[in-house]
N, C-alpha and C. Protein backbone atom coordinates (compact mmCIF):
# COMPACT_ATOMS: atom_id res chain seq x y z
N UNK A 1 28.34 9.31 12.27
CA UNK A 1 27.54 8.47 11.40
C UNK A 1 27.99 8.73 9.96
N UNK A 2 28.40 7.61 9.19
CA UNK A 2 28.58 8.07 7.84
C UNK A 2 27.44 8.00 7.02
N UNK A 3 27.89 8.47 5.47
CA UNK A 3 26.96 8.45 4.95
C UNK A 3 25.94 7.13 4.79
N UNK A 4 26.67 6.38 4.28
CA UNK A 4 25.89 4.61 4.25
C UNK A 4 25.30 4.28 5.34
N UNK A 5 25.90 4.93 6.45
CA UNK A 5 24.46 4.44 7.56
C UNK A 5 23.20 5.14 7.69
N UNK A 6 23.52 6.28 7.10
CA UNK A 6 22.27 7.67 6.89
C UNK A 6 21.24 7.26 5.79
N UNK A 7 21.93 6.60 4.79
CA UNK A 7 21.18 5.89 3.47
C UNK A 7 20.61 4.54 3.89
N UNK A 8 20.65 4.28 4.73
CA UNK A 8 20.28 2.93 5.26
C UNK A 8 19.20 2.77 5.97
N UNK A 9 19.48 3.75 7.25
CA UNK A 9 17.91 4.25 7.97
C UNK A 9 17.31 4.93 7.19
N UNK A 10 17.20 5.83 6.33
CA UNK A 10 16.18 6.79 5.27
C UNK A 10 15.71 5.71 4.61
N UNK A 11 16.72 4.34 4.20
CA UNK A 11 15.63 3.85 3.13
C UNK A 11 14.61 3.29 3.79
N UNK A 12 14.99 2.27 4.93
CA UNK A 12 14.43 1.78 6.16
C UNK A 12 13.20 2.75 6.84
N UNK A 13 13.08 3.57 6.75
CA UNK A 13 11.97 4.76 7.11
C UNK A 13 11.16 4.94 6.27
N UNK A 14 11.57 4.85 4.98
CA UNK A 14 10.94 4.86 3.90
C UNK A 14 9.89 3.58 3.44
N UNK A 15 10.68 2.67 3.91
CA UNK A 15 10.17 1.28 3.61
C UNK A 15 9.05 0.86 4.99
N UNK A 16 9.09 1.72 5.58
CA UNK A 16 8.32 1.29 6.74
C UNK A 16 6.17 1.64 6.31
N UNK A 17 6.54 2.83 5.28
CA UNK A 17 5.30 3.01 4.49
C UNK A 17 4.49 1.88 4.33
N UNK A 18 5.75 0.61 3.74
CA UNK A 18 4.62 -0.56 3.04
C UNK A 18 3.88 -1.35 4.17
N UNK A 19 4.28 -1.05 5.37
CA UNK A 19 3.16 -1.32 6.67
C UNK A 19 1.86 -1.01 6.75
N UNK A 20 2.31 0.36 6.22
CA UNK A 20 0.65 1.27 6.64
C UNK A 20 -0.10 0.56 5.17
N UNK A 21 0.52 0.42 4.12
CA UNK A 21 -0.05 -0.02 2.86
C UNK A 21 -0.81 -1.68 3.12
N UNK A 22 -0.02 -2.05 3.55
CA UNK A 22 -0.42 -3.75 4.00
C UNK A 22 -1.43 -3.82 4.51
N UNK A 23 -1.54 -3.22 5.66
CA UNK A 23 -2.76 -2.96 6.84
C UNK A 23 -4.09 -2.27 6.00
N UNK A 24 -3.93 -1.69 5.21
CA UNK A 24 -4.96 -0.58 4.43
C UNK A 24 -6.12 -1.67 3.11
N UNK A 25 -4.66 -2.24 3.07
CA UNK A 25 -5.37 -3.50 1.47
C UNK A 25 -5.82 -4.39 2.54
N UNK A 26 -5.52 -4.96 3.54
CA UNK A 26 -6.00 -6.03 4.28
C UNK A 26 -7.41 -5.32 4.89
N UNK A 27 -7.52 -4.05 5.56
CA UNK A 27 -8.71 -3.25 5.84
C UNK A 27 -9.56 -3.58 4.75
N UNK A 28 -9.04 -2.83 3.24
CA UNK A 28 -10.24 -2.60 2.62
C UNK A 28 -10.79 -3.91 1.41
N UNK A 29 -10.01 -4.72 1.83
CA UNK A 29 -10.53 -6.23 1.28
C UNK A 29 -11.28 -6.67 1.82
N UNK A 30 -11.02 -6.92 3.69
CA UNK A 30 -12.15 -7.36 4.47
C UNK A 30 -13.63 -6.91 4.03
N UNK A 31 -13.08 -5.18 4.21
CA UNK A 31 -14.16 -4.51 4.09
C UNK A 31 -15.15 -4.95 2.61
N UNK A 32 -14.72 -5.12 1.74
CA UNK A 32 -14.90 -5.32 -0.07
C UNK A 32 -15.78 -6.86 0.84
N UNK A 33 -15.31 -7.82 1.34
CA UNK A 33 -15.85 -9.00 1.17
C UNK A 33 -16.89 -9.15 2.22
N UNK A 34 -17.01 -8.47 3.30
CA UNK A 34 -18.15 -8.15 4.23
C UNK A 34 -19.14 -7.77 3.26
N UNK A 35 -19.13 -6.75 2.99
CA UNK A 35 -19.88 -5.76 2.26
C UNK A 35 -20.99 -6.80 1.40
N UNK A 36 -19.95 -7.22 0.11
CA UNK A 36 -20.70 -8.76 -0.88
C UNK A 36 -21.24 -9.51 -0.15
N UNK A 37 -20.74 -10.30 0.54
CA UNK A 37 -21.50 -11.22 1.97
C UNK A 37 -22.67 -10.82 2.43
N UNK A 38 -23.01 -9.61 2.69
CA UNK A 38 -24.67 -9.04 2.94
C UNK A 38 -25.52 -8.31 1.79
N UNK A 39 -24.76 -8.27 1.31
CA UNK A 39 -25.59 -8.06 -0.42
C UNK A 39 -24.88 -7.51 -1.18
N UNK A 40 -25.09 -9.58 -1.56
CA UNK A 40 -24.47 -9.71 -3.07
C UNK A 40 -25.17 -9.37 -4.05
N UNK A 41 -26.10 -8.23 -4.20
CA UNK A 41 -26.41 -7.90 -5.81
C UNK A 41 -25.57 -6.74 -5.66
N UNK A 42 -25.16 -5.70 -4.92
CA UNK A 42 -24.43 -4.80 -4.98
C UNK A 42 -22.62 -5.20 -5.86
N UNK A 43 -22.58 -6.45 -6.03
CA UNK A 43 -21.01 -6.31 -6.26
C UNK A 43 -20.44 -5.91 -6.98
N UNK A 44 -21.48 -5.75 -8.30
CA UNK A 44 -20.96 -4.97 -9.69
C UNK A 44 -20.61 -3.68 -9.03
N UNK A 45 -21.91 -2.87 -8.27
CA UNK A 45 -21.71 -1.31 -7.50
C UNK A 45 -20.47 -1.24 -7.15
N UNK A 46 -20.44 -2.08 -6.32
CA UNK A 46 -19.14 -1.54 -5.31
C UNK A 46 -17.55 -2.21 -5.75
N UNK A 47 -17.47 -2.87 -7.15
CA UNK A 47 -16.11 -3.44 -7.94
C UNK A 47 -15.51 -2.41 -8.32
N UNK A 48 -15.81 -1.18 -8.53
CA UNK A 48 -15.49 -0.11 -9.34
C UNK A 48 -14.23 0.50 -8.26
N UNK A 49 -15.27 0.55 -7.06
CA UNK A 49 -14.56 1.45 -6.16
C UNK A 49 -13.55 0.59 -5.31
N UNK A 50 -13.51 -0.49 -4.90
CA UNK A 50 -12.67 -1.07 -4.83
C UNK A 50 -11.66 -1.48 -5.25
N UNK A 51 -11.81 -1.76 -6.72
CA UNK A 51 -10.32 -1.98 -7.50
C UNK A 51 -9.77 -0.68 -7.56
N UNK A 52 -10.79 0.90 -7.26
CA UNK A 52 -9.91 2.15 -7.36
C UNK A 52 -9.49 1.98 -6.19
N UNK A 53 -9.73 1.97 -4.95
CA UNK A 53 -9.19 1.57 -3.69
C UNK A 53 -7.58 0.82 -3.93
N UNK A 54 -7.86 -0.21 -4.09
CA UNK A 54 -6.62 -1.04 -4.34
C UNK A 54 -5.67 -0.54 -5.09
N UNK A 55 -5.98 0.00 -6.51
CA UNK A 55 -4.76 0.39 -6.88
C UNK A 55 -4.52 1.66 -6.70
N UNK A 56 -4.96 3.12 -5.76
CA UNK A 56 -4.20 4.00 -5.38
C UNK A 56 -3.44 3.52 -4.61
N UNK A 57 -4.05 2.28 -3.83
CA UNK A 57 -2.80 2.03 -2.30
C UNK A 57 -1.96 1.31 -2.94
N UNK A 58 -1.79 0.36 -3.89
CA UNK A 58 -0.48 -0.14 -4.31
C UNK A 58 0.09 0.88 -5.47
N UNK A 59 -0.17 1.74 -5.65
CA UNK A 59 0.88 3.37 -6.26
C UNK A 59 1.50 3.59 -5.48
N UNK A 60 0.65 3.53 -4.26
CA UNK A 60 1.57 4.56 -2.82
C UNK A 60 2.48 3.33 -2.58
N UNK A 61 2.52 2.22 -2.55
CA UNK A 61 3.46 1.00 -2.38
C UNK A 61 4.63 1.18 -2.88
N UNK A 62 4.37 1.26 -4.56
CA UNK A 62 5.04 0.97 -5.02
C UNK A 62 6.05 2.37 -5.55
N UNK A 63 5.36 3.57 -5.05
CA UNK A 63 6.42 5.01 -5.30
C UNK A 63 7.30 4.85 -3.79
N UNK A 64 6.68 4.25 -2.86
CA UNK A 64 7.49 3.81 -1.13
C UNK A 64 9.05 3.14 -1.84
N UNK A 65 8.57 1.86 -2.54
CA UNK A 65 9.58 0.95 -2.74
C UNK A 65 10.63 1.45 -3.77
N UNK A 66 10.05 2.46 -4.38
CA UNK A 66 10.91 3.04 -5.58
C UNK A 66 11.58 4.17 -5.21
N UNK A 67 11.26 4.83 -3.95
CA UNK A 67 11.70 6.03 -3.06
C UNK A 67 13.45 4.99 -2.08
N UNK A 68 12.46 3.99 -1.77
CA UNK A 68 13.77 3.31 -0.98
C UNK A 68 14.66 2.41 -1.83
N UNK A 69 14.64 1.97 -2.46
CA UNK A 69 15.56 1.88 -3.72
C UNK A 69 16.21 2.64 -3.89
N UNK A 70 15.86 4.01 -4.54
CA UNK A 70 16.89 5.15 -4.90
C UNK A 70 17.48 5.49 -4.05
N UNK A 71 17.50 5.47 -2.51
CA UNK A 71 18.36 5.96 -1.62
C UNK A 71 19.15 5.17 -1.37
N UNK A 72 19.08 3.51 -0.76
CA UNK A 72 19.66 2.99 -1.23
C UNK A 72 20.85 2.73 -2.37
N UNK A 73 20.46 3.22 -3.49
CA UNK A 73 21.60 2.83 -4.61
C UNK A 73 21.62 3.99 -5.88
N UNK A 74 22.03 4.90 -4.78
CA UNK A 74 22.43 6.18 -5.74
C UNK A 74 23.58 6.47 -5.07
């Protein structure tokens, strides 16, 4: 196996993260819009923690995509 095929599956392994990320924002959106749907005076409450929700999981996205990049093209 040479190197370029070793850099290829690592990035590919790497990139497989943004699955678990996809599935997690699609979880906790449902979850965010269930939630409002049975009481909507809570939505101010629970905006806080949700947009923190959302953007730890698109950090972890986006250090995935910046992890497989660099292996890729270094």
């Amino acid at each position: 196996m040479t190197t370029e095929v070793a850099r290829f599956i690592s990035a590919a392994i790497a990139a497989l993260v943004l699955y678990g990320v996809g599935s997690a924002m699609g979880n906790l959106f449902s979850n965010w819009i269930n939630s409002v749907a049975r009481n909507p005076e809570a939505d101010e409450k629970i905006k806080f923690a949700g947009m923190l929700g959302f953007a730890i999981t698109e950090s972890i996205a986006l250090l995935a995509f910046v992890v497989a990049m660099t292996i890729l093209f270094k």
